[in-house]
N, C-alpha and C. Protein backbone atom coordinates (compact mmCIF):
# COMPACT_ATOMS: atom_id res chain seq x y z
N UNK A 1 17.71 30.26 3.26
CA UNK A 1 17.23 31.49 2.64
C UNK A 1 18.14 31.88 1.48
N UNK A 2 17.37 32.60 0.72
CA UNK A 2 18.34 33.03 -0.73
C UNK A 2 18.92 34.22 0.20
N UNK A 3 20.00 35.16 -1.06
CA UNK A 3 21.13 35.78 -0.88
C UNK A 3 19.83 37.06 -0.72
N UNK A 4 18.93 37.06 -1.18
CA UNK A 4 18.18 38.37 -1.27
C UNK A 4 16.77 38.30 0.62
N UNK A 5 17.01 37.16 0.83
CA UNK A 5 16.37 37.02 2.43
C UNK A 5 15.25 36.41 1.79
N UNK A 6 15.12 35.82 0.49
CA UNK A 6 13.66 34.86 0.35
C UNK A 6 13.62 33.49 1.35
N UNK A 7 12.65 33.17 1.62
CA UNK A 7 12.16 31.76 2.15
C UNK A 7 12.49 30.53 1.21
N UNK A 8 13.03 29.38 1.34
CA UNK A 8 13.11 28.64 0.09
C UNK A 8 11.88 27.43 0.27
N UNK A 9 11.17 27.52 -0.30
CA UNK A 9 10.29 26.21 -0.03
C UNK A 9 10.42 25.35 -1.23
N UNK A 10 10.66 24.16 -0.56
CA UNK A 10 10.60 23.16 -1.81
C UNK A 10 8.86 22.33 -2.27
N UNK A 11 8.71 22.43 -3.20
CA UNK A 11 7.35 21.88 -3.57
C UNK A 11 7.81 20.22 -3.74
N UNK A 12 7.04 19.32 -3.22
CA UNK A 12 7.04 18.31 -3.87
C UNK A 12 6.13 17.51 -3.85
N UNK A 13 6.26 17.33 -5.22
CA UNK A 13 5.00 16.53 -5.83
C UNK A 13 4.79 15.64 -7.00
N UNK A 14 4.15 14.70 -7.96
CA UNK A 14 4.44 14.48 -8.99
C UNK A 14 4.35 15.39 -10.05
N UNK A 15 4.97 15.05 -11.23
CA UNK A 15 4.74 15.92 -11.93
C UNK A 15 4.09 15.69 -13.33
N UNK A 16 4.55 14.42 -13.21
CA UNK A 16 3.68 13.69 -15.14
C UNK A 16 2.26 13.95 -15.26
N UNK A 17 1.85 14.89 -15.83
CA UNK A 17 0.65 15.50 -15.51
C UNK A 17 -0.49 16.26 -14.92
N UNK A 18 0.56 16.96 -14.15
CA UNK A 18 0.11 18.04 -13.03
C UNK A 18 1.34 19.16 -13.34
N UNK A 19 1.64 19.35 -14.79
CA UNK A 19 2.58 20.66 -14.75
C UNK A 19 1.64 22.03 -14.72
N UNK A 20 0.98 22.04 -15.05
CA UNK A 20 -0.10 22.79 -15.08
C UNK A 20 0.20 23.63 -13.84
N UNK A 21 -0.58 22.68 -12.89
CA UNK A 21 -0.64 22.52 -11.68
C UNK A 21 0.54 23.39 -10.56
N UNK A 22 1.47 22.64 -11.04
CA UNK A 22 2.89 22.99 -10.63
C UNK A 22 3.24 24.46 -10.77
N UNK A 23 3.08 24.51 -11.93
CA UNK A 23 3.18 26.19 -12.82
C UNK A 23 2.96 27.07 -12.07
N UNK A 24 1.30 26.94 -11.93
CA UNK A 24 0.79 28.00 -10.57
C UNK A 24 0.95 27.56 -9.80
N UNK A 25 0.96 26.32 -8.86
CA UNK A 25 1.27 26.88 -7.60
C UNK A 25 2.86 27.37 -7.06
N UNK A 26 4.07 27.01 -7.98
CA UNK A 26 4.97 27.77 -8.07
C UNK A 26 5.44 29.22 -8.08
N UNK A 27 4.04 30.11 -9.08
CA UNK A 27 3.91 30.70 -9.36
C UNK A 27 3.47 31.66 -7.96
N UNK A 28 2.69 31.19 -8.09
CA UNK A 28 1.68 31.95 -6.52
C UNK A 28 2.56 31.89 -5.55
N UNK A 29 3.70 30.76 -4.85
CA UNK A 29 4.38 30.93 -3.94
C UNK A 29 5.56 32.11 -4.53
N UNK A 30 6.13 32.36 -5.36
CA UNK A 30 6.67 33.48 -5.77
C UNK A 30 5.91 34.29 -5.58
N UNK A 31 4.55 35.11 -5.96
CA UNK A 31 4.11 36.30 -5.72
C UNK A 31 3.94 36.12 -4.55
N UNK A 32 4.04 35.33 -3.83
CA UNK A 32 3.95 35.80 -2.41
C UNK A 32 5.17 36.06 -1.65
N UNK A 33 6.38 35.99 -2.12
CA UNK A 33 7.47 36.55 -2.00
C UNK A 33 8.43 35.08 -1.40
N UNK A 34 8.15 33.69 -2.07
CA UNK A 34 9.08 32.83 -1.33
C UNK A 34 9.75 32.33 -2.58
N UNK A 35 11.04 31.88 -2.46
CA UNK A 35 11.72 31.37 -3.68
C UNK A 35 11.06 30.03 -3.88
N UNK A 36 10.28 29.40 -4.85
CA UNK A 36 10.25 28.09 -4.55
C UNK A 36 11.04 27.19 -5.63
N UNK A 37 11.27 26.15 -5.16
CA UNK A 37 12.18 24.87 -5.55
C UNK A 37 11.74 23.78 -6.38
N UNK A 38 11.86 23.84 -7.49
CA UNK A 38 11.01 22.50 -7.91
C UNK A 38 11.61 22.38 -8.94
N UNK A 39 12.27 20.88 -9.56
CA UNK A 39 12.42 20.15 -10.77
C UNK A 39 11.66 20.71 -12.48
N UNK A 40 10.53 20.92 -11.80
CA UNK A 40 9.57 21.36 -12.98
C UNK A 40 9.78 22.84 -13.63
N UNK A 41 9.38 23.16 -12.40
CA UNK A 41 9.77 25.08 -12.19
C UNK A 41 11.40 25.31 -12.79
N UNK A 42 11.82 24.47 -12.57
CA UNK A 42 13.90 25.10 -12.84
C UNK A 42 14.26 25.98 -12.11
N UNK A 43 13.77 25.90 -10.94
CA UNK A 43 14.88 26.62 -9.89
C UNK A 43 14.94 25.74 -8.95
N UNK A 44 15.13 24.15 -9.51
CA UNK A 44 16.05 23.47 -7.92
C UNK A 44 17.35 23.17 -8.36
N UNK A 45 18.12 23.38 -8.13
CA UNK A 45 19.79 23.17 -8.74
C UNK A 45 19.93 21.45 -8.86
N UNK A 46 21.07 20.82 -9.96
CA UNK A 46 20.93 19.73 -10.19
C UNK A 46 22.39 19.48 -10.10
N UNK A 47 23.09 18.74 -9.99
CA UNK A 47 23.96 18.09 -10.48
C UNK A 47 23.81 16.81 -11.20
N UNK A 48 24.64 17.01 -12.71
CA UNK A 48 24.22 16.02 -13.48
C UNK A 48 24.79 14.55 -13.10
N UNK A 49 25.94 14.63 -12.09
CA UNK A 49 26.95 13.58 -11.93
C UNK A 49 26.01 12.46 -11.19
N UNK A 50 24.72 13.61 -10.60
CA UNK A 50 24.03 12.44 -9.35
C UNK A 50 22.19 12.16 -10.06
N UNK A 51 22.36 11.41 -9.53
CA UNK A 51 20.81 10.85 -9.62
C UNK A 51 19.93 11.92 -9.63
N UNK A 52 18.47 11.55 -10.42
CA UNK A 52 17.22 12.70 -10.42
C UNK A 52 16.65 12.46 -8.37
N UNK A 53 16.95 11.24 -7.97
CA UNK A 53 16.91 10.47 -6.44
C UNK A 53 17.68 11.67 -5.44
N UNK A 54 18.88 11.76 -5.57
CA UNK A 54 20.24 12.59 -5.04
C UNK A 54 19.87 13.48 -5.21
N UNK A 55 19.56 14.58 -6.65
CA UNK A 55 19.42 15.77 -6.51
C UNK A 55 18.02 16.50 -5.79
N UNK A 56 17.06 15.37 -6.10
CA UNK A 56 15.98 16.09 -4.82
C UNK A 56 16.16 15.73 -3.40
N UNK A 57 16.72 14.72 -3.16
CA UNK A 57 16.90 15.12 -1.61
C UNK A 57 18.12 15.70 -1.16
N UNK A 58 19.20 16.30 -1.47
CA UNK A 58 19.89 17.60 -1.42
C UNK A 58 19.10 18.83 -1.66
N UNK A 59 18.23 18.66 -2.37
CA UNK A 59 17.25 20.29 -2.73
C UNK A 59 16.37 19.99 -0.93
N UNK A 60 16.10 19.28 -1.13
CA UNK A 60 15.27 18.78 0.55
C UNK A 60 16.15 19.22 1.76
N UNK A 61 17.59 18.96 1.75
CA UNK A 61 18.48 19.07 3.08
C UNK A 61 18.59 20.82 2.54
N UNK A 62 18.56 21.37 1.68
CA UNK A 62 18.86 22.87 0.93
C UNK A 62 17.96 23.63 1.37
N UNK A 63 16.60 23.73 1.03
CA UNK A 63 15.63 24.13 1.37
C UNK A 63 14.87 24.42 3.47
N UNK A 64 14.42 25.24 3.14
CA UNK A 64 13.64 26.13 3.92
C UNK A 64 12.96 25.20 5.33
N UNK A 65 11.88 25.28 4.23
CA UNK A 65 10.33 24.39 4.37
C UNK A 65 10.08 23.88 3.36
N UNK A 66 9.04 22.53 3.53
CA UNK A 66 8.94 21.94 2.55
C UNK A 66 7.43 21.65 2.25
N UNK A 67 6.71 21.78 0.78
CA UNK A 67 5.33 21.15 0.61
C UNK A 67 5.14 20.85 -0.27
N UNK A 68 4.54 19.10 0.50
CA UNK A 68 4.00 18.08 -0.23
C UNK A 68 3.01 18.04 -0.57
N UNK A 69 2.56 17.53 -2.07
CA UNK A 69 1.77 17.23 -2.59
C UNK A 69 1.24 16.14 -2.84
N UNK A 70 0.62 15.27 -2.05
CA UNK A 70 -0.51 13.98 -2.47
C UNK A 70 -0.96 13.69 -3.38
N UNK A 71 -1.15 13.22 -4.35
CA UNK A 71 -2.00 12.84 -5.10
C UNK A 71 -2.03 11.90 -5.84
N UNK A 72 -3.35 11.48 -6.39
CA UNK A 72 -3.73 9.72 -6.65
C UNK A 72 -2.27 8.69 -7.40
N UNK A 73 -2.23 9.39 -8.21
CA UNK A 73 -0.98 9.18 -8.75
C UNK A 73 0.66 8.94 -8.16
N UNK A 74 1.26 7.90 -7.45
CA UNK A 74 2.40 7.57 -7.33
C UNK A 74 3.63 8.41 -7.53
N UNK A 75 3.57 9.61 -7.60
CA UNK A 75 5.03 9.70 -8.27
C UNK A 75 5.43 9.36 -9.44
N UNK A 76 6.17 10.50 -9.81
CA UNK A 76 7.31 10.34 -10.92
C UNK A 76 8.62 9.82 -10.41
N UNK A 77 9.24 8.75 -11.03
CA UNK A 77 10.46 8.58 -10.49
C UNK A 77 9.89 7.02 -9.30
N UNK A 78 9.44 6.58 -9.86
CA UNK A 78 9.43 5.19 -9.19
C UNK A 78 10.63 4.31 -8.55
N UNK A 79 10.85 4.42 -7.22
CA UNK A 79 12.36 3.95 -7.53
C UNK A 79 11.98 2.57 -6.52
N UNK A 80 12.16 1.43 -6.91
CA UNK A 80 11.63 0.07 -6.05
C UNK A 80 10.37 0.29 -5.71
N UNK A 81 10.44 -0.09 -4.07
CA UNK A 81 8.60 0.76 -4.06
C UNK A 81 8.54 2.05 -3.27
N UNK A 82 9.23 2.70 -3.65
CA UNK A 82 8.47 4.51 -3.38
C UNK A 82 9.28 4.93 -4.50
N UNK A 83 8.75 6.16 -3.95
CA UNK A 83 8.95 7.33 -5.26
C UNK A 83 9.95 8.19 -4.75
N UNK A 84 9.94 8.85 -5.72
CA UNK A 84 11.29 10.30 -5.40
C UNK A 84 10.35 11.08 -4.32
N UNK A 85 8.78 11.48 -4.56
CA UNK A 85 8.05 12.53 -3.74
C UNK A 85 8.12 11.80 -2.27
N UNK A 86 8.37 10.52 -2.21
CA UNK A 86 7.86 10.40 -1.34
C UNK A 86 9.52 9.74 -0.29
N UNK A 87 10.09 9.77 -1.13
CA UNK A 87 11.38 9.75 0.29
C UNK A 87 11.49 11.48 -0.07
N UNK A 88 11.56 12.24 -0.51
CA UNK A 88 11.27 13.71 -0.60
C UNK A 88 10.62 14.08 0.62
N UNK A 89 9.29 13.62 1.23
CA UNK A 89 8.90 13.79 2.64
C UNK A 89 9.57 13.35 3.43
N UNK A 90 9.92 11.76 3.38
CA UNK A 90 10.44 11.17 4.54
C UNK A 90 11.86 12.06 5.19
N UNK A 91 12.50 12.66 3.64
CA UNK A 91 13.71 13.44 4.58
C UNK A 91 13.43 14.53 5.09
N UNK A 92 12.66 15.00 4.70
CA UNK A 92 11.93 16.26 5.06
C UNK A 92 11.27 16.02 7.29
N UNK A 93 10.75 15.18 6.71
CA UNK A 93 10.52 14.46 8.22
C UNK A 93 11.71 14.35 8.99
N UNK A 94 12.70 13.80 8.86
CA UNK A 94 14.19 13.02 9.41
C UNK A 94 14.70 14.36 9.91
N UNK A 95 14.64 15.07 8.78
CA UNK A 95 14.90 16.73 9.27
C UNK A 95 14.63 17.59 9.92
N UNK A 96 13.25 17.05 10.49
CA UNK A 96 12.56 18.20 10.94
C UNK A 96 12.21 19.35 10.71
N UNK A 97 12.12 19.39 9.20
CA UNK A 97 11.80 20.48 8.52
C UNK A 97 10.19 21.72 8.96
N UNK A 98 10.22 22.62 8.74
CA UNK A 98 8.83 22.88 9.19
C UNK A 98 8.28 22.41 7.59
N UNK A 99 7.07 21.84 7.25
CA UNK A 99 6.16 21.07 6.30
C UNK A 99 4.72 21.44 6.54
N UNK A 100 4.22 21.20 5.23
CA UNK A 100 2.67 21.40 5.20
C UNK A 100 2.49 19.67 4.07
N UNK A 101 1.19 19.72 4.04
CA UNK A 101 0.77 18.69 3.17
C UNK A 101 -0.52 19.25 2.78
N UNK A 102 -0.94 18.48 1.47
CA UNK A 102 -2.25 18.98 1.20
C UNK A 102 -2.49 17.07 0.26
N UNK A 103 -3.57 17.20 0.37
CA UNK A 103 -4.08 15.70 -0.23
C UNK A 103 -5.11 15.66 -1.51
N UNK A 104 -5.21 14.73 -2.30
CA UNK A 104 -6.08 14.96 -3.61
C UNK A 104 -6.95 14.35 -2.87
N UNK A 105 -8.76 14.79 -2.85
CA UNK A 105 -9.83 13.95 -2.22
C UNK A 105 -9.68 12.59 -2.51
N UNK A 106 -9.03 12.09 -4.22
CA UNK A 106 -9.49 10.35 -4.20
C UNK A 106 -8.33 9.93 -3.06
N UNK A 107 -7.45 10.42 -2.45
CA UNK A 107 -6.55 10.17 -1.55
C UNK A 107 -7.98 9.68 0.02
N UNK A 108 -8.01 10.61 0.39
CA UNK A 108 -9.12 10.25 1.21
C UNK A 108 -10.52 9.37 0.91
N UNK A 109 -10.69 9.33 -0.21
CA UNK A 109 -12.29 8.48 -0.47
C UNK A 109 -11.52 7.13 -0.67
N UNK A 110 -10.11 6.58 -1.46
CA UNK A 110 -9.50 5.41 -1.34
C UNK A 110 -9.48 5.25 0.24
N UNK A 111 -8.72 5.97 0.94
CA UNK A 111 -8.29 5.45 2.12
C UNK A 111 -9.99 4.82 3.15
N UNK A 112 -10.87 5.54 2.92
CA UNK A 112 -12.10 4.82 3.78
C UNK A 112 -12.41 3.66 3.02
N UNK A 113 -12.31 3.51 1.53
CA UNK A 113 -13.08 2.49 1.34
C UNK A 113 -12.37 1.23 1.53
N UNK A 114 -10.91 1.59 1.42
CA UNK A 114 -9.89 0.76 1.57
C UNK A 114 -9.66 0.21 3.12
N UNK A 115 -10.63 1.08 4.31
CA UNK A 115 -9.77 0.79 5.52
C UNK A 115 -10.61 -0.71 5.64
N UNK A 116 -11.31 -1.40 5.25
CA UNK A 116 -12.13 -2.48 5.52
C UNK A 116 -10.82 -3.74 5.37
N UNK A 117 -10.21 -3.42 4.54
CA UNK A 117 -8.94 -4.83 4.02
C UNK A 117 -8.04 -4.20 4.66
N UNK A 118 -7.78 -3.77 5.65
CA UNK A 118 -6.34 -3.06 6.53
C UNK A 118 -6.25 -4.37 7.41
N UNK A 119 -5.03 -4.78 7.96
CA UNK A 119 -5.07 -5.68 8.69
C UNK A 119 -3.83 -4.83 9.75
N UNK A 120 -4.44 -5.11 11.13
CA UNK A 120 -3.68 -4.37 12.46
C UNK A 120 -2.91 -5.82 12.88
């Protein structure tokens, strides 16, 4: 929690083309009275000494609650094969953070058409 008793939620999500996006829903979690955290927004603290990798998952161990954002798009911050958003959940998970998720529909219309080539 901030010094003033806000909630800190960290947003995470991509951002190369969803600042828009980001804007308000940043926005809206402030009028609803929670501090939120995001790279985009400029209120997740950085240290320049460490990685764009490092400084979001310290904003992740920092933070509240956390919510992820899905969508078709991979991530910003490609690092081998995942992304920053998405070890961003996994620590969030490790943590046991309380979390929400929300998904872009082509997220779900890929995943059915895709479940035919899944191999168990």
């Amino acid at each position: 929690m901030t010094a003033d008793g806000k909630i800190e939620i960290m947003i995470a999500s991509s951002v190369y083309g969803y600042e828009d996006q980001l804007n308000q829903i940043c926005g809206l979690f402030e009028q609803m009275g929670y501090h939120p955290v995001n790279s985009h927004y400029k209120t997740m603290p950085t240290d320049p000494t460490k990685s764009n990798l490092d400084n979001c998952i310290e904003a992740v161990n920092n933070c509240d609650v956390l919510f992820g954002i899905l969508r078709p798009l991979y991530g910003s911050g490609v690092i081998g094969d995942t992304s920053i958003t998405h070890e961003e959940m996994k620590r969030a998970i490790e943590l046991k953070k309380p979390r929400w998720f929300v998904a872009h529909r082509d997220i779900r219309v890929a995943r059915v058409l895709l479940k035919q080539y899944r191999f168990f």
